[in-house]
Structures are given as structure tokens and as C-alpha cells.
PDB file of N, CA and C in Angstrom:
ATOM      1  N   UNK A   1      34.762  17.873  36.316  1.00  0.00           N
ATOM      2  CA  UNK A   1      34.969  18.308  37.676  1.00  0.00           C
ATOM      3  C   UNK A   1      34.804  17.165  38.680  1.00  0.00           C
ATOM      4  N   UNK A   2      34.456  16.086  37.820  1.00  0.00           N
ATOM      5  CA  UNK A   2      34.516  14.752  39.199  1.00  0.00           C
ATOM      6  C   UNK A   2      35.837  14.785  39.944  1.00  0.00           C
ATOM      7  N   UNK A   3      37.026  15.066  39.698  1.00  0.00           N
ATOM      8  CA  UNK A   3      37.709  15.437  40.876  1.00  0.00           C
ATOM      9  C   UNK A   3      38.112  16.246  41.959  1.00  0.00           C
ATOM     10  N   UNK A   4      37.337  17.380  41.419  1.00  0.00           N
ATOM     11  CA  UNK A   4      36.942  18.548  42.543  1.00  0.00           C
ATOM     12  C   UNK A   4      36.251  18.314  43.379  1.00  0.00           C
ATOM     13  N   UNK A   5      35.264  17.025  42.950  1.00  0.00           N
ATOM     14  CA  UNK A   5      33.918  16.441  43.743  1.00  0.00           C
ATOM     15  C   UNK A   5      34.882  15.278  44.663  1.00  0.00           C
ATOM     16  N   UNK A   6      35.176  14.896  44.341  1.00  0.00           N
ATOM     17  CA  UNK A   6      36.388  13.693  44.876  1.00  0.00           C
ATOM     18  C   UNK A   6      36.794  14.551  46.333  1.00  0.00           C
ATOM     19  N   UNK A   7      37.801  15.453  45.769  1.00  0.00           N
ATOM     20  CA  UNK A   7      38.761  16.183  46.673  1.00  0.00           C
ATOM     21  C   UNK A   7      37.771  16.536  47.791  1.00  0.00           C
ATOM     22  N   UNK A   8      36.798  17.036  47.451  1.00  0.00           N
ATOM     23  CA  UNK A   8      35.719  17.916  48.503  1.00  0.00           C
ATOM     24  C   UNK A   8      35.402  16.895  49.426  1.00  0.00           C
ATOM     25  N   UNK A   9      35.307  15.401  48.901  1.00  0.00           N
ATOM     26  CA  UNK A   9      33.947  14.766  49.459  1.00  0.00           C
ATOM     27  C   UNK A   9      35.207  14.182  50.746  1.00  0.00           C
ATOM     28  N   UNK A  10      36.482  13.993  50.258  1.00  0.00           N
ATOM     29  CA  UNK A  10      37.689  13.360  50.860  1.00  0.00           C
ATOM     30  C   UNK A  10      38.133  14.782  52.076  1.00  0.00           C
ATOM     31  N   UNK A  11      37.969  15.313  51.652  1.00  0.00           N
ATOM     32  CA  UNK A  11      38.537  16.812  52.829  1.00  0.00           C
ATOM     33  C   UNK A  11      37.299  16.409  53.671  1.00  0.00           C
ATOM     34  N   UNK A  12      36.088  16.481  53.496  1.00  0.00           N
ATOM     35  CA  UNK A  12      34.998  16.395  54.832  1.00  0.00           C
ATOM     36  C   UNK A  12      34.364  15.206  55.397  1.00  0.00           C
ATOM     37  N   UNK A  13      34.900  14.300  54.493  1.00  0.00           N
ATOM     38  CA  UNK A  13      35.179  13.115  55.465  1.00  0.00           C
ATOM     39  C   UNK A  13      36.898  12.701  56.822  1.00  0.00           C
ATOM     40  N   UNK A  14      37.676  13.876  55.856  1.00  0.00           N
ATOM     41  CA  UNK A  14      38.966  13.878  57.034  1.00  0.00           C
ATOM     42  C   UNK A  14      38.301  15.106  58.032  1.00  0.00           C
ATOM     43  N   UNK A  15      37.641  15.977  57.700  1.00  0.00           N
ATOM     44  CA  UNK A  15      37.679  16.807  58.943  1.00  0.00           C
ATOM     45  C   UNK A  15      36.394  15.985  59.715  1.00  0.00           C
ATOM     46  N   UNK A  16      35.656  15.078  59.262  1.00  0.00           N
ATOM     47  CA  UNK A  16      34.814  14.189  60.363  1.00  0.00           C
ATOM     48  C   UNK A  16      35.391  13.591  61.517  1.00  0.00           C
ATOM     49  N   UNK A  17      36.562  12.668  60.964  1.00  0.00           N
ATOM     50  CA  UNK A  17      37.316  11.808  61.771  1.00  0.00           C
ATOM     51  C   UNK A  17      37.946  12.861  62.634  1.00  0.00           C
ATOM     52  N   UNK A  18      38.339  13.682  62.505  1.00  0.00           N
ATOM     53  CA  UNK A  18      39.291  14.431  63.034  1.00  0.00           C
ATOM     54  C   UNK A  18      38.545  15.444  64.294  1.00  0.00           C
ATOM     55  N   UNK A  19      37.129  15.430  63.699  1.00  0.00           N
ATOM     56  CA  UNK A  19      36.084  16.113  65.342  1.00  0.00           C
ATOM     57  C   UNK A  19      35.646  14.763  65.749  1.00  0.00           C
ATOM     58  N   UNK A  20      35.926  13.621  65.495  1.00  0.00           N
ATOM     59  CA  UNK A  20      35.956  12.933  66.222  1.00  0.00           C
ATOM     60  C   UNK A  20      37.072  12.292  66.955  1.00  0.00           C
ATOM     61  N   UNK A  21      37.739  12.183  66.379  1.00  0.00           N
ATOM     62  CA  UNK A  21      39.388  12.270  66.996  1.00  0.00           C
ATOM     63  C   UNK A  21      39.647  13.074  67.797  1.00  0.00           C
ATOM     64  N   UNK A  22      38.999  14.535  68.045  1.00  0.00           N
ATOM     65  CA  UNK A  22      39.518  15.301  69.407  1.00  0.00           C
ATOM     66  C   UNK A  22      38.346  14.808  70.120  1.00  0.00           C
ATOM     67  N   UNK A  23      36.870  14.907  70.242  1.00  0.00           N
ATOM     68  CA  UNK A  23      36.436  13.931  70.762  1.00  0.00           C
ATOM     69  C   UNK A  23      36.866  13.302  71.891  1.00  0.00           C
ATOM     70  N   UNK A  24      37.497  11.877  71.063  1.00  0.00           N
ATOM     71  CA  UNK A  24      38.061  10.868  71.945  1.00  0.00           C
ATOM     72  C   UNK A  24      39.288  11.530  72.427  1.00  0.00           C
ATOM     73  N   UNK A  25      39.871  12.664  72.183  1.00  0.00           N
ATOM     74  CA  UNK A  25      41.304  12.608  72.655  1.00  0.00           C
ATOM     75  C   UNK A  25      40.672  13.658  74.624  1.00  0.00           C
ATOM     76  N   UNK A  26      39.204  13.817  74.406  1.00  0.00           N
ATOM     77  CA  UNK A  26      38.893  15.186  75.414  1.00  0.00           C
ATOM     78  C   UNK A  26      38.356  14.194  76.336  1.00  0.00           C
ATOM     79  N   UNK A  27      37.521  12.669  75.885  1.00  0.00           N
ATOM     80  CA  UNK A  27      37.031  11.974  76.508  1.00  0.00           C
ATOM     81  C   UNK A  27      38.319  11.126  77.765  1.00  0.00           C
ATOM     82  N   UNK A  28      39.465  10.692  76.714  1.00  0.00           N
ATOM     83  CA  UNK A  28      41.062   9.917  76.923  1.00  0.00           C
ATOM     84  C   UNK A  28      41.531  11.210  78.284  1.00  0.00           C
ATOM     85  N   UNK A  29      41.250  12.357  78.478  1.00  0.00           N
ATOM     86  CA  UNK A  29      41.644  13.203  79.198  1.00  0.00           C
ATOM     87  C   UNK A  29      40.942  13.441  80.206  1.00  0.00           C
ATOM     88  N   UNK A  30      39.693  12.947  80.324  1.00  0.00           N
ATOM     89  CA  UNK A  30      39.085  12.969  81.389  1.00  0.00           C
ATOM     90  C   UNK A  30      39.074  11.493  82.273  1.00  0.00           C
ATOM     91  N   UNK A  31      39.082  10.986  81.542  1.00  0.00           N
ATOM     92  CA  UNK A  31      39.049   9.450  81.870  1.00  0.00           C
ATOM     93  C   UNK A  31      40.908   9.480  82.861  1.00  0.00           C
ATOM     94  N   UNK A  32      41.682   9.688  82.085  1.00  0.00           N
ATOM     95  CA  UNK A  32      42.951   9.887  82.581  1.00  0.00           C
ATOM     96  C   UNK A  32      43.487  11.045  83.728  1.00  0.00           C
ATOM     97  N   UNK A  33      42.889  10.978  84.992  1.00  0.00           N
ATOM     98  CA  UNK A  33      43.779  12.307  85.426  1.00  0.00           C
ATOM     99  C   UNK A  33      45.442  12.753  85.004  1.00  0.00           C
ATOM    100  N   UNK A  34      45.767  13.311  84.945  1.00  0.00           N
ATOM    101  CA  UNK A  34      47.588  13.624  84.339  1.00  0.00           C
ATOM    102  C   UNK A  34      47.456  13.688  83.442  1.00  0.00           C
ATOM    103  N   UNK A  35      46.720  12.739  82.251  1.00  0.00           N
ATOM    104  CA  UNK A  35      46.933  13.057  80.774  1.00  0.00           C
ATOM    105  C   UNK A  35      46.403  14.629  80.233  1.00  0.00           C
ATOM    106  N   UNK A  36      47.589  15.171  79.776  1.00  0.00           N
ATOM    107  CA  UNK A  36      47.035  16.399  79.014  1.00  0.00           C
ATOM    108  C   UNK A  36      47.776  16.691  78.242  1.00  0.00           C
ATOM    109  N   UNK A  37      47.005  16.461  76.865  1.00  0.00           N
ATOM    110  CA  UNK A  37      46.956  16.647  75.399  1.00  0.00           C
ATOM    111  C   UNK A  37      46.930  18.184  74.993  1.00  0.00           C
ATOM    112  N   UNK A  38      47.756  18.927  74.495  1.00  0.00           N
ATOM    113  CA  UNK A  38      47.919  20.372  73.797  1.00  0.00           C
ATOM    114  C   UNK A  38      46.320  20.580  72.844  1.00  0.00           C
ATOM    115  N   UNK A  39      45.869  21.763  72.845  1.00  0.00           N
ATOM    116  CA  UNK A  39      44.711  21.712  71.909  1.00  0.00           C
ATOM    117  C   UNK A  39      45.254  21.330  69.886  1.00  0.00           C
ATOM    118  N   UNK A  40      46.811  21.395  70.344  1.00  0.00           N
ATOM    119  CA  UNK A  40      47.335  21.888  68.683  1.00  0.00           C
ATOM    120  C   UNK A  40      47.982  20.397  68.344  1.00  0.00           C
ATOM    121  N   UNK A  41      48.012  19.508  69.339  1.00  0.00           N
ATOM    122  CA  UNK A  41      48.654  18.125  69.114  1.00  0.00           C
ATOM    123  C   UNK A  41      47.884  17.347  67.636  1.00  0.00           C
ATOM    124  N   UNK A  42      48.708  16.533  66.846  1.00  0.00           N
ATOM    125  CA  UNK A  42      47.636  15.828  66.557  1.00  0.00           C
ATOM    126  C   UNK A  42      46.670  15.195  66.813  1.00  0.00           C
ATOM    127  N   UNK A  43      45.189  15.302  66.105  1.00  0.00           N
ATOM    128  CA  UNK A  43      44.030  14.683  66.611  1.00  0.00           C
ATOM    129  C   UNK A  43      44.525  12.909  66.359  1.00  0.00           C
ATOM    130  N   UNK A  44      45.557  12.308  65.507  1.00  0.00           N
ATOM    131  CA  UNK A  44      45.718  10.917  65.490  1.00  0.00           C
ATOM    132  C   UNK A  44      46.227  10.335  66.828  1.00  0.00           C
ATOM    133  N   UNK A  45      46.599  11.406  67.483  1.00  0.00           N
ATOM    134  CA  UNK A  45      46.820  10.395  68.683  1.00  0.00           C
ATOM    135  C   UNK A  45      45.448   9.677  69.820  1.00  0.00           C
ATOM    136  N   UNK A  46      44.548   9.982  68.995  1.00  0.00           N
ATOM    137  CA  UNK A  46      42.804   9.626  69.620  1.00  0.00           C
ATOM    138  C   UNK A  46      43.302   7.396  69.408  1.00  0.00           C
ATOM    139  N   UNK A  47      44.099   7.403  68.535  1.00  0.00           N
ATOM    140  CA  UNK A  47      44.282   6.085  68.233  1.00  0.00           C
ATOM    141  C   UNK A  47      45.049   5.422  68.829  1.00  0.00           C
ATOM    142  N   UNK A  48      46.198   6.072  69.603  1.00  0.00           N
ATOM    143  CA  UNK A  48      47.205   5.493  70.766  1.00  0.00           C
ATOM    144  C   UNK A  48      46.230   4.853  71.855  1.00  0.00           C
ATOM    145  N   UNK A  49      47.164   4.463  72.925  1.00  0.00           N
ATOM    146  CA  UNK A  49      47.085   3.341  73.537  1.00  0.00           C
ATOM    147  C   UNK A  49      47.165   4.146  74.946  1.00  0.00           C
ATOM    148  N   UNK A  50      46.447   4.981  75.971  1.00  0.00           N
ATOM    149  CA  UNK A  50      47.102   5.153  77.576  1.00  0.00           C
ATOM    150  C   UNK A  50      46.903   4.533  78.472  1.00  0.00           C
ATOM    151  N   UNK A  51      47.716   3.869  79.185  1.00  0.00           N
ATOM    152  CA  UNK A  51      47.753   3.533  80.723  1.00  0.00           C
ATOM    153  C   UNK A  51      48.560   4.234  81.407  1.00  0.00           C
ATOM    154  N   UNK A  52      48.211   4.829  82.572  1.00  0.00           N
ATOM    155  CA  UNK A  52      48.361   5.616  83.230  1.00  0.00           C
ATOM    156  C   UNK A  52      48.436   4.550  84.533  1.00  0.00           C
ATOM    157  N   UNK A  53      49.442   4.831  85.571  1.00  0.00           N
ATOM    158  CA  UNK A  53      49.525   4.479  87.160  1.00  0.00           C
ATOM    159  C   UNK A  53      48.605   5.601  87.640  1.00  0.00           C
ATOM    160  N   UNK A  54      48.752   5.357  88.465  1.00  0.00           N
ATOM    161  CA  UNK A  54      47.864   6.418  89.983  1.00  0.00           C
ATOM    162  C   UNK A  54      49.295   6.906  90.537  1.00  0.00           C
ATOM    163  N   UNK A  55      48.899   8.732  90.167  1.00  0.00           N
ATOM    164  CA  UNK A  55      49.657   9.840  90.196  1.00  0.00           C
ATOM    165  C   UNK A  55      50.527  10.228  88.952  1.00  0.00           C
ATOM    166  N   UNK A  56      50.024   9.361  88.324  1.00  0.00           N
ATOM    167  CA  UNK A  56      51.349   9.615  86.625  1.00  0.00           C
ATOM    168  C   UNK A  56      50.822  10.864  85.947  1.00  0.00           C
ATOM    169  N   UNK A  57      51.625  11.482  85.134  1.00  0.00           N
ATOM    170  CA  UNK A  57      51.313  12.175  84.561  1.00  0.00           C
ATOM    171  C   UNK A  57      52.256  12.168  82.914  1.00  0.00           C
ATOM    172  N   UNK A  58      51.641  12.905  82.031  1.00  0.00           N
ATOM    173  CA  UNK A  58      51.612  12.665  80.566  1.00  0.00           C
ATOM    174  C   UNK A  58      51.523  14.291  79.979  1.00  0.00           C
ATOM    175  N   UNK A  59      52.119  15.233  79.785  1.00  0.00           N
ATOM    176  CA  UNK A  59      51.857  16.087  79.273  1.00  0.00           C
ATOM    177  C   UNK A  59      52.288  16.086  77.220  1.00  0.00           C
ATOM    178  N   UNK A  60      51.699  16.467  76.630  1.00  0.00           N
ATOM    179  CA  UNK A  60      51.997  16.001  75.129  1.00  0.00           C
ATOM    180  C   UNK A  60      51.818  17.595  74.715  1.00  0.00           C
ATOM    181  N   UNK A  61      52.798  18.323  74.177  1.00  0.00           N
ATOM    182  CA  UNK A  61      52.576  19.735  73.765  1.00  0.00           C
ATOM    183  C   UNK A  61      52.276  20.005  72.577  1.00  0.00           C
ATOM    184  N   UNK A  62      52.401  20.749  72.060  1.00  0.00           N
ATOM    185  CA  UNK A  62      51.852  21.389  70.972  1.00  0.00           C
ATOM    186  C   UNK A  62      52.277  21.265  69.943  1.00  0.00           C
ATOM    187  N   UNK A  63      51.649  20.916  68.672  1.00  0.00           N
ATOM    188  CA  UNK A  63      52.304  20.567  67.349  1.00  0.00           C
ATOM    189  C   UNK A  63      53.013  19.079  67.680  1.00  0.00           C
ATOM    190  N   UNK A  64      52.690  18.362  68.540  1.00  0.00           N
ATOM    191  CA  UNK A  64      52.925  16.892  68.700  1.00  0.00           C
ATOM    192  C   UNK A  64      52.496  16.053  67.369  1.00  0.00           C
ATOM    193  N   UNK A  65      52.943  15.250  66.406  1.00  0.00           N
ATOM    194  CA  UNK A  65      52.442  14.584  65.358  1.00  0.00           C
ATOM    195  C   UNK A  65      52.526  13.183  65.636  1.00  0.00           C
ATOM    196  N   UNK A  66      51.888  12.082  64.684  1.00  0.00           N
ATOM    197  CA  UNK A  66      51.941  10.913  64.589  1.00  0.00           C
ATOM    198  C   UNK A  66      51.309  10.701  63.793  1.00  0.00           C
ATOM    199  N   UNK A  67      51.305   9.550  63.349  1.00  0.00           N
ATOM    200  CA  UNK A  67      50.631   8.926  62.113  1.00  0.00           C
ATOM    201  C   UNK A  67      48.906   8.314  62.720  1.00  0.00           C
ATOM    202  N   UNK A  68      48.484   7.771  62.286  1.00  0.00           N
ATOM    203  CA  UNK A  68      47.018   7.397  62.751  1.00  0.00           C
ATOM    204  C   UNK A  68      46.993   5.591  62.255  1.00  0.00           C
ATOM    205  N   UNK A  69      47.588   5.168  62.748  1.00  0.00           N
ATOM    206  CA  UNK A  69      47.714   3.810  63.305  1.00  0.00           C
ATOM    207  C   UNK A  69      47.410   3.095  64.436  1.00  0.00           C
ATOM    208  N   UNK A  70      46.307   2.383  64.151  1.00  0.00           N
ATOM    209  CA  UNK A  70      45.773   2.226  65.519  1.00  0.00           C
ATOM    210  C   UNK A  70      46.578   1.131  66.519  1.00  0.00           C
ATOM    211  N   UNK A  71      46.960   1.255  67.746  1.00  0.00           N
ATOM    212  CA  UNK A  71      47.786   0.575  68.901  1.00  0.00           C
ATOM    213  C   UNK A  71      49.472  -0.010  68.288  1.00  0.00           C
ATOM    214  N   UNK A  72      49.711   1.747  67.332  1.00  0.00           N
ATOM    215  CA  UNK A  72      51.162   1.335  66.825  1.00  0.00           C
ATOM    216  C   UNK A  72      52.020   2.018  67.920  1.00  0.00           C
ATOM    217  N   UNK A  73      51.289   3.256  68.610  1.00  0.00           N
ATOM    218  CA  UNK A  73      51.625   4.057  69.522  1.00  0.00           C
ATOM    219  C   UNK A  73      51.619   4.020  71.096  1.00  0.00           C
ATOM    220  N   UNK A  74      52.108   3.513  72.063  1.00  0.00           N
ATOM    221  CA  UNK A  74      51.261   3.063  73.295  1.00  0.00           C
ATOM    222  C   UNK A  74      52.076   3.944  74.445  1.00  0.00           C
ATOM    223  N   UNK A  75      51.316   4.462  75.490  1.00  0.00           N
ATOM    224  CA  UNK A  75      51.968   5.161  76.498  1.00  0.00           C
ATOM    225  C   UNK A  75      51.367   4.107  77.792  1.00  0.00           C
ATOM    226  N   UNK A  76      52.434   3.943  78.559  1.00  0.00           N
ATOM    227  CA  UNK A  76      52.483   2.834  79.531  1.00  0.00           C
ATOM    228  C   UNK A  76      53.182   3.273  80.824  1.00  0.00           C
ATOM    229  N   UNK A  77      52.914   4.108  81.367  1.00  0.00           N
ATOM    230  CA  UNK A  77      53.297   5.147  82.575  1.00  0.00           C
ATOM    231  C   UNK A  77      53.102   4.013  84.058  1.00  0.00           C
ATOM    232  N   UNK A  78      54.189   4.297  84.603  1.00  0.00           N
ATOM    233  CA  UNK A  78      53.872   3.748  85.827  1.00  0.00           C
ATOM    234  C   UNK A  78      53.445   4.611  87.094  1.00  0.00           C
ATOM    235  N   UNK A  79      53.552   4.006  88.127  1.00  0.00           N
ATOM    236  CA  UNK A  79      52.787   5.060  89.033  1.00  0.00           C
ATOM    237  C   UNK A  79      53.696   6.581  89.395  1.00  0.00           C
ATOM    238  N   UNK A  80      52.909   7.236  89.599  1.00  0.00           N
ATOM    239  CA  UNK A  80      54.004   8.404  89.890  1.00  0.00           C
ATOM    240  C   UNK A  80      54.982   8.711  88.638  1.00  0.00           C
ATOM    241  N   UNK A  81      54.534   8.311  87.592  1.00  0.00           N
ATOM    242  CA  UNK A  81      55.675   8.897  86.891  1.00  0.00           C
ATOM    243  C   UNK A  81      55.662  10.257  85.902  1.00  0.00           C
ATOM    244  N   UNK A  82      56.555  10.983  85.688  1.00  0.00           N
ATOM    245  CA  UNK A  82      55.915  12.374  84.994  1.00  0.00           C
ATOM    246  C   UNK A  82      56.772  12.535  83.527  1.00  0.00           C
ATOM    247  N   UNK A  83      56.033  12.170  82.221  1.00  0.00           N
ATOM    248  CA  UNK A  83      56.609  11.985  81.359  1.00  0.00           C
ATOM    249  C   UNK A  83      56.260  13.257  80.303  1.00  0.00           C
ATOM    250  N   UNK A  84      56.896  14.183  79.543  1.00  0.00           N
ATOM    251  CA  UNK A  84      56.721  15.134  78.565  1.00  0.00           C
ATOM    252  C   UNK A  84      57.132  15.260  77.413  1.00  0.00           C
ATOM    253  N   UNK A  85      56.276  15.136  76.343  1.00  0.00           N
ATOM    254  CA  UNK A  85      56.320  14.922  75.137  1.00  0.00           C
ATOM    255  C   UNK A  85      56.451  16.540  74.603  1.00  0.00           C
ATOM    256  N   UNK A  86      57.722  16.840  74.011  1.00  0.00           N
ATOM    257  CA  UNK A  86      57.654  18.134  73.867  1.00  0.00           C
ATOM    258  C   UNK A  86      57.140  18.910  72.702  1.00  0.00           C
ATOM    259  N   UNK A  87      56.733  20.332  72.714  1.00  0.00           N
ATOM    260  CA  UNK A  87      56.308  20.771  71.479  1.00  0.00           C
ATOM    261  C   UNK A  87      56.936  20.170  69.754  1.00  0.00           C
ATOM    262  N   UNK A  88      56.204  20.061  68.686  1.00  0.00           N
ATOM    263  CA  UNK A  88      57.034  19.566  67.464  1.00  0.00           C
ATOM    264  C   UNK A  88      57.505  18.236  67.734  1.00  0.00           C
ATOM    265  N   UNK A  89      57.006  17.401  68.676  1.00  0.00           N
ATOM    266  CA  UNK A  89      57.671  16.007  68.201  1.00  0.00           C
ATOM    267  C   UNK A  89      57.130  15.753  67.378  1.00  0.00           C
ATOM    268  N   UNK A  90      57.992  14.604  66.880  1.00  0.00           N
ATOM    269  CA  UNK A  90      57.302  13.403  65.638  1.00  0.00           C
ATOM    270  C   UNK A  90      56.977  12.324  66.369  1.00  0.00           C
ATOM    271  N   UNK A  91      56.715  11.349  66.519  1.00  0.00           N
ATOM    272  CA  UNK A  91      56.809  10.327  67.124  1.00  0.00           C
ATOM    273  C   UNK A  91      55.812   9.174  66.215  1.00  0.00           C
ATOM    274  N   UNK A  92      57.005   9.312  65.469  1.00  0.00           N
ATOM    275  CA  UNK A  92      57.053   8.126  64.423  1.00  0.00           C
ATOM    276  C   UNK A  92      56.887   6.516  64.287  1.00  0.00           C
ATOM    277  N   UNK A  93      55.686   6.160  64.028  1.00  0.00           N
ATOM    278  CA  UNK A  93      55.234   5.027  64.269  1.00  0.00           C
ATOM    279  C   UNK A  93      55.263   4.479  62.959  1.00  0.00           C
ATOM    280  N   UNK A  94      55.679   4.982  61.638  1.00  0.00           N
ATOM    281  CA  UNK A  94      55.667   4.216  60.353  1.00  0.00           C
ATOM    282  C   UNK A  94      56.913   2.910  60.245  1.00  0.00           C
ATOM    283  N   UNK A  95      57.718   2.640  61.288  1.00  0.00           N
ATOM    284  CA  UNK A  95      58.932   1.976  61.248  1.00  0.00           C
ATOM    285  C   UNK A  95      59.036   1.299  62.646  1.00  0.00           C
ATOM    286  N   UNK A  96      57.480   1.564  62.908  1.00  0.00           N
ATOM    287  CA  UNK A  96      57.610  -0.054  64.003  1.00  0.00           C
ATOM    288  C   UNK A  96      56.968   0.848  65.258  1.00  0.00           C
ATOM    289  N   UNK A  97      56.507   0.063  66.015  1.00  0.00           N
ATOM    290  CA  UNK A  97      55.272   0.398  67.388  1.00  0.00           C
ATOM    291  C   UNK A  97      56.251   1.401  68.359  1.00  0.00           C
ATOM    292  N   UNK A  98      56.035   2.404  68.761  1.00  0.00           N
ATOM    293  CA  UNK A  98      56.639   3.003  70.032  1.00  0.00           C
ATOM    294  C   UNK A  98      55.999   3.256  71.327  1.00  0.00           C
TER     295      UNK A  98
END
């Protein structure tokens, strides 16, 4: 059964990262006025990159995915600007930084 022990020990070390990953994604949202992250988004986007202008806004909906690569992902908003990431994206960072 050492791989049942394996599997177990690997599932609750991913659901660690992952209350810590919303975490940072609740901390990234306060810190950011405009940024707002769906509760159902992936928690890997705790690893992206935000800059935000003064008045920008960032909405990212629900079932949003990405890979967990750290600063492969970067959001770079200028002032005033209002950008929406819609429910079910992918936003695929395995084939180069977006």
C-alpha cells in the first residue's frame, strides 16, 4: 500500500498550496482595488504577475484556468483600463509567457 500512502501524502500537500494559493489570490485583491478574482478561478493564478494603473480594473470569472508557473502569466493594465477574463478561459502559459 506504499502507493496509497504516496497518493494521500501528494493530494494534501496539493490541497496545502492551494489554501495557500487562494490566500495570496484574497491578499492580490485587496492590495489591488479592480482586481476581482471569481471564488471558482484557478487558485494558480496566486503565481501571476498584477499591475494595475489607478482606476483599472481586472475582472477574471469563473472556471478561469492556468498552469502554475511562476511570472509565465503577467497582467499589466494601464490606467483606467477595464479588462475581462471570461468564464472557462484557458490561458495557456505552457507555450510561452502571456
Amino acid at each position: 500500500m506504499i502507493g496509497a500512502w504516496r497518493h494521500a501524502a501528494l493530494r494534501r500537500r496539493m490541497l496545502r498550496v492551494a489554501r495557500g494559493d487562494r490566500r495570496t489570490l484574497r491578499k492580490l485583491s485587496r492590495r489591488h482595488p479592480g482586481l476581482e478574482i471569481h471564488p471558482e478561478a484557478s487558485s494558480a493564478l496566486a503565481v501571476a504577475r498584477f499591475q494595475l494603473g489607478e482606476g483599472a480594473s481586472l475582472r477574471i470569472g469563473a472556471g478561469v484556468v492556468t498552469e502554475r508557473t511562476p511570472d509565465a502569466l503577467r497582467f499589466l493594465l494601464e490606467p483606467g483600463a477595464r479588462v475581462e477574463i471570461g468564464p472557462g478561459t484557458w490561458l495557456r502559459t505552457d507555450l510561452g509567457p502571456v
